[in-house]
C-alpha atoms as a PDB file:
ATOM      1  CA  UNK A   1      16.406 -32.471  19.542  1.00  0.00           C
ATOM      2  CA  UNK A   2      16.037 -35.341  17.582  1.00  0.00           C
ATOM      3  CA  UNK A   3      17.115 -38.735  17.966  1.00  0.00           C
ATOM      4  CA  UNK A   4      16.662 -42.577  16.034  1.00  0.00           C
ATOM      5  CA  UNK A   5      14.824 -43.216  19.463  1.00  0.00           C
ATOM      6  CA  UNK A   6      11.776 -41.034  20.499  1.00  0.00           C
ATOM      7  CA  UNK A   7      11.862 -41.681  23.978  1.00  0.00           C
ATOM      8  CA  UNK A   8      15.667 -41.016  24.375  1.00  0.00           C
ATOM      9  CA  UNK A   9      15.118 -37.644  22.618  1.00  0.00           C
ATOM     10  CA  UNK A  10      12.176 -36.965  25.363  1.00  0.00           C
ATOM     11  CA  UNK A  11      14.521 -37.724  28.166  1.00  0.00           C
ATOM     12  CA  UNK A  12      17.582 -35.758  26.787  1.00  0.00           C
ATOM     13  CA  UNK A  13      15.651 -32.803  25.749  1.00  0.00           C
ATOM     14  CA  UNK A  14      13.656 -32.735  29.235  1.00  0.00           C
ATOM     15  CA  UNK A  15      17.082 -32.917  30.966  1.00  0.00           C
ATOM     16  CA  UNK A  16      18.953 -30.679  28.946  1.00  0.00           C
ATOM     17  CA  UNK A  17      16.201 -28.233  29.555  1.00  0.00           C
ATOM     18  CA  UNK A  18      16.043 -28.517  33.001  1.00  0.00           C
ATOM     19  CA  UNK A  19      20.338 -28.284  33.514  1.00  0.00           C
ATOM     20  CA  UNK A  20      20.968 -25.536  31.157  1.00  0.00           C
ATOM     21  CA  UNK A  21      17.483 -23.369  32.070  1.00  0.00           C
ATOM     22  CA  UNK A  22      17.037 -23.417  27.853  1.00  0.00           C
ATOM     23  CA  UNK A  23      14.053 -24.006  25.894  1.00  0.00           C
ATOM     24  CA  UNK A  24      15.187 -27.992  24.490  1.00  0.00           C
ATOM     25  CA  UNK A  25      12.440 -29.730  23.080  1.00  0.00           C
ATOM     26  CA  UNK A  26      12.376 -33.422  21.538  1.00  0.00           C
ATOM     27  CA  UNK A  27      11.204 -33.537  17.301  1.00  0.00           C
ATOM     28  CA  UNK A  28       9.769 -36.102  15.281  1.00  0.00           C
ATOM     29  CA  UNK A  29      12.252 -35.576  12.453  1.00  0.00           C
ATOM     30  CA  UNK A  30      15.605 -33.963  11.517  1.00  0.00           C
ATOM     31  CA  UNK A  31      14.157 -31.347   8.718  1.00  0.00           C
ATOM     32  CA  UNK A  32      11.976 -30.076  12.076  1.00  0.00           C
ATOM     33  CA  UNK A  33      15.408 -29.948  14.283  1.00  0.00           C
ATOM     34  CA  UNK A  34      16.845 -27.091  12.334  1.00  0.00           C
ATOM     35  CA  UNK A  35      14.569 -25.421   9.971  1.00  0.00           C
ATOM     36  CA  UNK A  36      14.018 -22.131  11.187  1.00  0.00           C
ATOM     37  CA  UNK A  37      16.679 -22.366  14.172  1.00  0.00           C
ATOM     38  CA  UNK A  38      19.495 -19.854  15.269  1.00  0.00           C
ATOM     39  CA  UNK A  39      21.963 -22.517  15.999  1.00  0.00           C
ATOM     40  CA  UNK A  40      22.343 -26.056  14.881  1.00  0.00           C
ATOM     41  CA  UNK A  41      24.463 -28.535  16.783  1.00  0.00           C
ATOM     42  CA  UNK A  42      24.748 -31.877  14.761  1.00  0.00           C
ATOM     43  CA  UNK A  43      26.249 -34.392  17.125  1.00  0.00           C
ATOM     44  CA  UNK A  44      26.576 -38.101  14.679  1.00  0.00           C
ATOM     45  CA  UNK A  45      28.315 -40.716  14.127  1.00  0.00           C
ATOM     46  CA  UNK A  46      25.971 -41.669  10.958  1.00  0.00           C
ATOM     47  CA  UNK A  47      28.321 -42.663   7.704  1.00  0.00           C
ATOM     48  CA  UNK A  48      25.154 -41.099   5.562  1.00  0.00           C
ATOM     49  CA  UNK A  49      24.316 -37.420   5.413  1.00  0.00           C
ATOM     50  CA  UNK A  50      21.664 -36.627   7.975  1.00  0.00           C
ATOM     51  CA  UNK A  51      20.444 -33.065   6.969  1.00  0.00           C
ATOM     52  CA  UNK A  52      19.607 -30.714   3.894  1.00  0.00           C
ATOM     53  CA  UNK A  53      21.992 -28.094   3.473  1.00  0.00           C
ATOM     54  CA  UNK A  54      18.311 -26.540   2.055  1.00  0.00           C
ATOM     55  CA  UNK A  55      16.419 -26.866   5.796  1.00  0.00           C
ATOM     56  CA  UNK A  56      19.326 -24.634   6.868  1.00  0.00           C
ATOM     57  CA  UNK A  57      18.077 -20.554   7.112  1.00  0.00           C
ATOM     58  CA  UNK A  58      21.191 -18.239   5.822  1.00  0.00           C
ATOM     59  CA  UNK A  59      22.789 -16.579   8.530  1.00  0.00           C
ATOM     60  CA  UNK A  60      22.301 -20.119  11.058  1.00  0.00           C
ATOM     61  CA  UNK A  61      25.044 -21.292  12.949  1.00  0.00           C
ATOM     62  CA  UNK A  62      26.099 -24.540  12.437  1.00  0.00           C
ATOM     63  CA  UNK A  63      28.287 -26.425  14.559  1.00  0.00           C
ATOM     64  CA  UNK A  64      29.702 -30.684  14.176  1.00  0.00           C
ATOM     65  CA  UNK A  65      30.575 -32.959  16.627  1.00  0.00           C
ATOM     66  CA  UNK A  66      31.580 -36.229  15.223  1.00  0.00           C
ATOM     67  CA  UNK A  67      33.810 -38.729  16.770  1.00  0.00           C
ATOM     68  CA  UNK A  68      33.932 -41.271  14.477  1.00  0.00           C
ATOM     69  CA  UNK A  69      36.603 -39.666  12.529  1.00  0.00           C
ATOM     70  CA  UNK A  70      40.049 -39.261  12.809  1.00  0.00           C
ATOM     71  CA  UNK A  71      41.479 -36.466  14.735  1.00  0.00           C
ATOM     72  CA  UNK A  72      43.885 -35.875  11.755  1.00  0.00           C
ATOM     73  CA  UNK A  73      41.886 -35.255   9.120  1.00  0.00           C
ATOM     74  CA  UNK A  74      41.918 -31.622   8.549  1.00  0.00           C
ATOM     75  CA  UNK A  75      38.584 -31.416   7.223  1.00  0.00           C
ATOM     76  CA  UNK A  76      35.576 -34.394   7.316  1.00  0.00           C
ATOM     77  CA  UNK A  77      32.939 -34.486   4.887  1.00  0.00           C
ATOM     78  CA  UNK A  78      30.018 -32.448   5.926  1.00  0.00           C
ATOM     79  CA  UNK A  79      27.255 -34.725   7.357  1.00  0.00           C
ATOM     80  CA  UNK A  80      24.460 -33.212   4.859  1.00  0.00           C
ATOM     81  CA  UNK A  81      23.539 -32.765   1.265  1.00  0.00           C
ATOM     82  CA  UNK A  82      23.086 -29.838  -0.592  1.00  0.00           C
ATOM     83  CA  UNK A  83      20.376 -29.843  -3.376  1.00  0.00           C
ATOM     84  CA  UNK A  84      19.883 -27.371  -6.268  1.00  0.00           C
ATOM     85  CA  UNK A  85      16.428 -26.477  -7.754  1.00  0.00           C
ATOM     86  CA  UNK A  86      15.901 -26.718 -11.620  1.00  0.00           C
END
């Protein structure tokens, strides 16, 4: 769990962990939120991309929940970037 604000993230990921009886822990930074994970839930309403498609493992489950945009666009621009190596 990461958020803008540190000490919301503490209080969501301590409350989340205690109402769903899973492991939710508050991050410093986004690359940290999913590197390495199983499942990724990106919940945003940022207009800029917020993750790597690189910090993502193969295989990870990704799931996007953004309600900024319209409910009839079939489908949004992803919310990160993808990179290539040279």
């Amino acid at each position: 769990m990461v958020s803008r604000r540190p000490e919301r993230a503490q209080a969501f990921a301590r409350r989340a962990a205690e109402e769903s009886e899973v492991e939710v822990r508050a991050v410093g930074t986004v690359e940290e939120a999913v590197r390495e994970r199983d499942v990724v839930v990106v919940a945003t309403n940022s207009p800029v991309p917020v993750l790597d498609a690189g910090w993502i493992a193969p295989g990870t489950h990704v799931t996007t929940l953004d309600s900024s945009r319209s409910h009839a666009t079939k489908s949004p621009p992803p919310r990160w970037t993808t990179h290539t190596s040279s």
